[in-house]
Protein backbone atom coordinates (compact mmCIF):
# COMPACT_ATOMS: atom_id res chain seq x y z
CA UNK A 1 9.21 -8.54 17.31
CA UNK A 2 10.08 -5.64 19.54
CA UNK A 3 7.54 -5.55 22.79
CA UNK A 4 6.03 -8.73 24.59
CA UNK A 5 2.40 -7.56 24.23
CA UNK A 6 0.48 -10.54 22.62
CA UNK A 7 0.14 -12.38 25.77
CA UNK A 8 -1.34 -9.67 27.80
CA UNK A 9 -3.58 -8.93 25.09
CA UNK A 10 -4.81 -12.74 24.51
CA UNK A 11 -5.60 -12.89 28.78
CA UNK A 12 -7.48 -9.11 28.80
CA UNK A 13 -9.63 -10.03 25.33
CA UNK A 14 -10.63 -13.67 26.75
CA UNK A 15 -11.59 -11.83 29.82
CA UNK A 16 -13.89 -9.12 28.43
CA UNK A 17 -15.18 -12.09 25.89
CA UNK A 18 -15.86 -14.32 29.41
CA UNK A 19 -18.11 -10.96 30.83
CA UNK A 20 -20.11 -10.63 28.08
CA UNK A 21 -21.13 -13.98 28.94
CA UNK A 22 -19.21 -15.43 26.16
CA UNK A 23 -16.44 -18.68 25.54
CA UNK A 24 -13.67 -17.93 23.59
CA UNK A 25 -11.30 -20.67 21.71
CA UNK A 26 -7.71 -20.19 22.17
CA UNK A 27 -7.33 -21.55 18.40
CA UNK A 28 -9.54 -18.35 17.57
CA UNK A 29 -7.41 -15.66 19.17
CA UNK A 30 -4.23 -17.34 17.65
CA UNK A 31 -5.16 -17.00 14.35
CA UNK A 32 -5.60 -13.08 14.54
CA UNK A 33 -2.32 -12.54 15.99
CA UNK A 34 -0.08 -10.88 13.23
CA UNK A 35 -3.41 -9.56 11.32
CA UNK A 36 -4.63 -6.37 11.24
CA UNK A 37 -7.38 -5.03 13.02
CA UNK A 38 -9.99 -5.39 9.83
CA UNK A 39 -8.39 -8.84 8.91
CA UNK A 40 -9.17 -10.36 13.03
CA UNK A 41 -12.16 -8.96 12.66
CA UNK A 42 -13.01 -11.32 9.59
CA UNK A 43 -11.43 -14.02 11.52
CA UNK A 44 -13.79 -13.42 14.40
CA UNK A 45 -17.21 -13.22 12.55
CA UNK A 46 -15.89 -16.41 10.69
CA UNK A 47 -15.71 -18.43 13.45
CA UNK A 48 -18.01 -16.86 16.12
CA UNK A 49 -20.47 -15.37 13.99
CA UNK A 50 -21.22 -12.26 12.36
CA UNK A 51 -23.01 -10.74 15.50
CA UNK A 52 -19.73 -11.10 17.53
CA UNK A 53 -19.77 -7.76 18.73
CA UNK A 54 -15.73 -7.26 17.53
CA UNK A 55 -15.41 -3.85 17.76
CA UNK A 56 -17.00 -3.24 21.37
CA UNK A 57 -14.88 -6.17 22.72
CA UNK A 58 -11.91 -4.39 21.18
CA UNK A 59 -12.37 -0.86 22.44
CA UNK A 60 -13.18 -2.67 26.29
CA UNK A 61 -9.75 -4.61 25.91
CA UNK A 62 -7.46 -2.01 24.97
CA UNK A 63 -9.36 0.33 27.83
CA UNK A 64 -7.59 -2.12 30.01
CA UNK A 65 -4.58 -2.86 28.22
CA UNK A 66 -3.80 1.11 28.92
CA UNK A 67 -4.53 1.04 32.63
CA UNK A 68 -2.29 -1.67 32.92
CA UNK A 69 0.84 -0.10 30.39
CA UNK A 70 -0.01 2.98 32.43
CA UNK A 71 0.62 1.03 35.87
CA UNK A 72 3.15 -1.37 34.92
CA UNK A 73 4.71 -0.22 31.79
CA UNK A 74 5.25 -2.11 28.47
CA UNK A 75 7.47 -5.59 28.46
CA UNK A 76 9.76 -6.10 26.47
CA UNK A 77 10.81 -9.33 24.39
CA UNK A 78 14.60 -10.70 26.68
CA UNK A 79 16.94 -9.89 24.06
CA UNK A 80 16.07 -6.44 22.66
CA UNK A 81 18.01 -3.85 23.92
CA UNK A 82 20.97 -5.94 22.99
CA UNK A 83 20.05 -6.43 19.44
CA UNK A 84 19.34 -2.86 19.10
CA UNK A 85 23.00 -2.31 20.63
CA UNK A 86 24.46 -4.51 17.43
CA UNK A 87 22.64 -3.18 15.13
CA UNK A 88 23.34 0.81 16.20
CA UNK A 89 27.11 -0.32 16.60
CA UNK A 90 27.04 -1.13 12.94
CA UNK A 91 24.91 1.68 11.47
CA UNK A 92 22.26 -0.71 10.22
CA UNK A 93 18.61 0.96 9.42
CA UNK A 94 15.97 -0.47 11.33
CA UNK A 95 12.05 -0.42 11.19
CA UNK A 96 9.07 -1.75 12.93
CA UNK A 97 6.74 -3.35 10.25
CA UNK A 98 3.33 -3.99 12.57
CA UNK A 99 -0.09 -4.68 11.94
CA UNK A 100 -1.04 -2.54 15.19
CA UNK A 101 -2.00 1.04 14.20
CA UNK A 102 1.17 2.89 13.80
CA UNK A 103 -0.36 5.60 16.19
CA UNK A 104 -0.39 2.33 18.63
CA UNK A 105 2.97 0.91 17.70
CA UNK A 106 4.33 4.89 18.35
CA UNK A 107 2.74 4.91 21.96
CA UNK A 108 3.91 1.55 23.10
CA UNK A 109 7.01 1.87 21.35
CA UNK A 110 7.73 5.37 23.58
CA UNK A 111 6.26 4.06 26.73
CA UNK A 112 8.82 0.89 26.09
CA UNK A 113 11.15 3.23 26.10
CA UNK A 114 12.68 1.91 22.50
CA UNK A 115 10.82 4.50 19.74
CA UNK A 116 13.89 6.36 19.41
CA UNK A 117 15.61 3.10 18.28
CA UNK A 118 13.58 3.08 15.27
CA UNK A 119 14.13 5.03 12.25
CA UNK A 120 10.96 4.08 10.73
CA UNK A 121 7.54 2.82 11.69
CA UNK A 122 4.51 1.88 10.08
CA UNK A 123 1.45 0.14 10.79
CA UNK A 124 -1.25 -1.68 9.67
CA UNK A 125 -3.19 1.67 8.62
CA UNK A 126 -0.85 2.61 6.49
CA UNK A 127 -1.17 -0.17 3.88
CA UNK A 128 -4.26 -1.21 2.53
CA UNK A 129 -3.49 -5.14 2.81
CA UNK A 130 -1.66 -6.30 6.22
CA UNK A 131 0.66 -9.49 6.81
CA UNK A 132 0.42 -11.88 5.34
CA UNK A 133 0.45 -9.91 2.19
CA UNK A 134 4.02 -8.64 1.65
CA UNK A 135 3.08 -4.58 1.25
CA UNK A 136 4.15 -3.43 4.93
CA UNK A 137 7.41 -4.89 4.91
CA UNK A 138 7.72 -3.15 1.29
CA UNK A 139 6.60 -0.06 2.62
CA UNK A 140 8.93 0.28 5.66
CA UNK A 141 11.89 -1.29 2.91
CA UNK A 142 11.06 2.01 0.86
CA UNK A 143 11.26 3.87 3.69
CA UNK A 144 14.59 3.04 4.85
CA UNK A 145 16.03 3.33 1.02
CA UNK A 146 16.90 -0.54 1.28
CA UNK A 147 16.65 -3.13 -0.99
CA UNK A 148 13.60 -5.52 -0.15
CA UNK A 149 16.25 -8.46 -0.87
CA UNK A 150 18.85 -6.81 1.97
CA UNK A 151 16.38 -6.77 4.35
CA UNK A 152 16.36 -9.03 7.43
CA UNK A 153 12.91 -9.62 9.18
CA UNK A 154 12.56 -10.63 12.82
CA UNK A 155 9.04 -12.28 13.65
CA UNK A 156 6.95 -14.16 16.10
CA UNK A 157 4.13 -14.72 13.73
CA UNK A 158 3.56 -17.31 10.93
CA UNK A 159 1.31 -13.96 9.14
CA UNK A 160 5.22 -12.12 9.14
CA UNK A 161 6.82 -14.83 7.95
CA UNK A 162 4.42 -15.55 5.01
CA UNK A 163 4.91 -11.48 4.41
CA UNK A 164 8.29 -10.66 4.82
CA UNK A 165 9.09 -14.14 2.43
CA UNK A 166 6.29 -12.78 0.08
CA UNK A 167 8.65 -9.51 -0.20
CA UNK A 168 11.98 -11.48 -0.49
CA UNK A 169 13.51 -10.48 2.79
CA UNK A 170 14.76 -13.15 4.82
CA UNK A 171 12.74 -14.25 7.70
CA UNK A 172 14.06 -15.19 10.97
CA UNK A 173 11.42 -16.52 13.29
CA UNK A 174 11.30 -16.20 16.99
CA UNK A 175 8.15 -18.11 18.33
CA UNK A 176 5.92 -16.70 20.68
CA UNK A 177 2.17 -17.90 21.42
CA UNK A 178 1.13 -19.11 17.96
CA UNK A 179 1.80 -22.38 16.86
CA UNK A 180 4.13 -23.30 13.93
CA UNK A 181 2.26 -24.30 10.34
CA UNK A 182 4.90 -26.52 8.55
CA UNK A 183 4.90 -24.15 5.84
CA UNK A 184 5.82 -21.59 8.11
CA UNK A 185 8.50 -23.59 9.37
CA UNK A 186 9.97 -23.90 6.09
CA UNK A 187 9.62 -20.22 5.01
CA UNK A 188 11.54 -19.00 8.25
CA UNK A 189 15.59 -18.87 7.44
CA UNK A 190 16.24 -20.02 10.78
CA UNK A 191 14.43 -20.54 13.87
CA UNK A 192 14.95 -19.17 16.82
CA UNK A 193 14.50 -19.46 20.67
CA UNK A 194 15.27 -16.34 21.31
CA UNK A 195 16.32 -12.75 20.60
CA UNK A 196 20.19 -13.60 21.81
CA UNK A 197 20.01 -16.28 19.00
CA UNK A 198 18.60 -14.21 16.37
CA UNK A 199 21.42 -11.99 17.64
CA UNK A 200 24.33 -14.61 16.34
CA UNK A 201 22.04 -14.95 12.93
CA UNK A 202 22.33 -11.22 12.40
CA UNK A 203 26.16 -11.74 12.61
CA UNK A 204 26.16 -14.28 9.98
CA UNK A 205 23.53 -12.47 7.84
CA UNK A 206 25.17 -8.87 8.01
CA UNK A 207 28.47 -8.56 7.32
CA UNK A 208 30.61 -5.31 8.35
CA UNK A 209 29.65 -2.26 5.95
């Protein structure tokens, strides 16, 4: 829940869907965000049919996504930097568990200026099932030598939630585009608005080392 991405991404795909002559439901999009590449692409032929041509709509949207990173840089979610700041204060470990491509997740993550930040990333391509299957927030857990169960999870996604609950972290969720499933709801530990709230959670959640 480190860049503010998904937005961008949902207006460029529902454009190159809308000039290859195609409608796309919001409800559609929604459900892939959180998933992995090969996990939105079962979404997709689901519910638009097994000749929706995924892949080529993919490659055309992230073309664009580029020029536009390129031109106008990569946003950041308001609250970030100062989160980072708390945690670094305090010598906690920190990771980005995404189900972007970690070679993706390294690029955005430098161009946002934040990679360094990070002691650990990994993607979506490094397990071989993504969110909402607990094994990436495992993975980056191992990585960092913590305990699954002293892990704190920020997420926007009800997919990270269901994961990072499935690996008995605690979730906090901070709500972005998708809507909330009431399950979802009552997985998260707390919810929310913001990352300057999650930032007073972290202060009850991790005490002093």
């Amino acid at each position: 829940h480190a860049l503010d991405t998904e937005r961008l991404r949902m207006q460029l795909f529902e454009r190159v869907v809308a000039e290859h002559g195609m409608t796309l439901p919001d409800d559609v999009y929604l459900q892939t965000i959180g998933r992995t590449t090969r996990d939105s692409r079962m979404i997709f032929a689901e519910h638009m049919g097994a000749d929706f041509p995924f892949e080529e709509l993919r490659l055309k949207r992230r073309e664009i996504e580029y020029a536009h990173i390129h031109q106008h840089g990569v946003p950041t979610k308001p609250g970030l930097e100062s989160v980072l700041d708390w945690l670094e204060s305090r010598d906690f470990p920190r990771a980005v568990a995404t189900s972007s491509a970690r070679a993706t997740a390294h690029q955005l993550l430098h161009r946002a200026g934040v990679r360094q930040r990070f002691d650990i990333i990994v993607g979506g391509d490094d397990v071989t099932h993504g969110k909402p299957a607990p094994d990436l927030f495992l993975l980056a857990a191992e990585h960092l030598g913590v305990a699954p169960s002293d892990c704190v999870v920020l997420e926007d996604s009800g997919a990270g939630i269901r994961a990072a609950h499935r690996a008995g972290m605690t979730p906090i969720l901070v709500p972005d585009l998708q809507p909330l499933a009431d399950d979802v709801r009552k997985l998260a530990y707390r919810i929310c608005a913001s990352l300057h709230e999650a930032e007073t959670v972290l202060a009850e959640l991790l005490p002093p080392h």
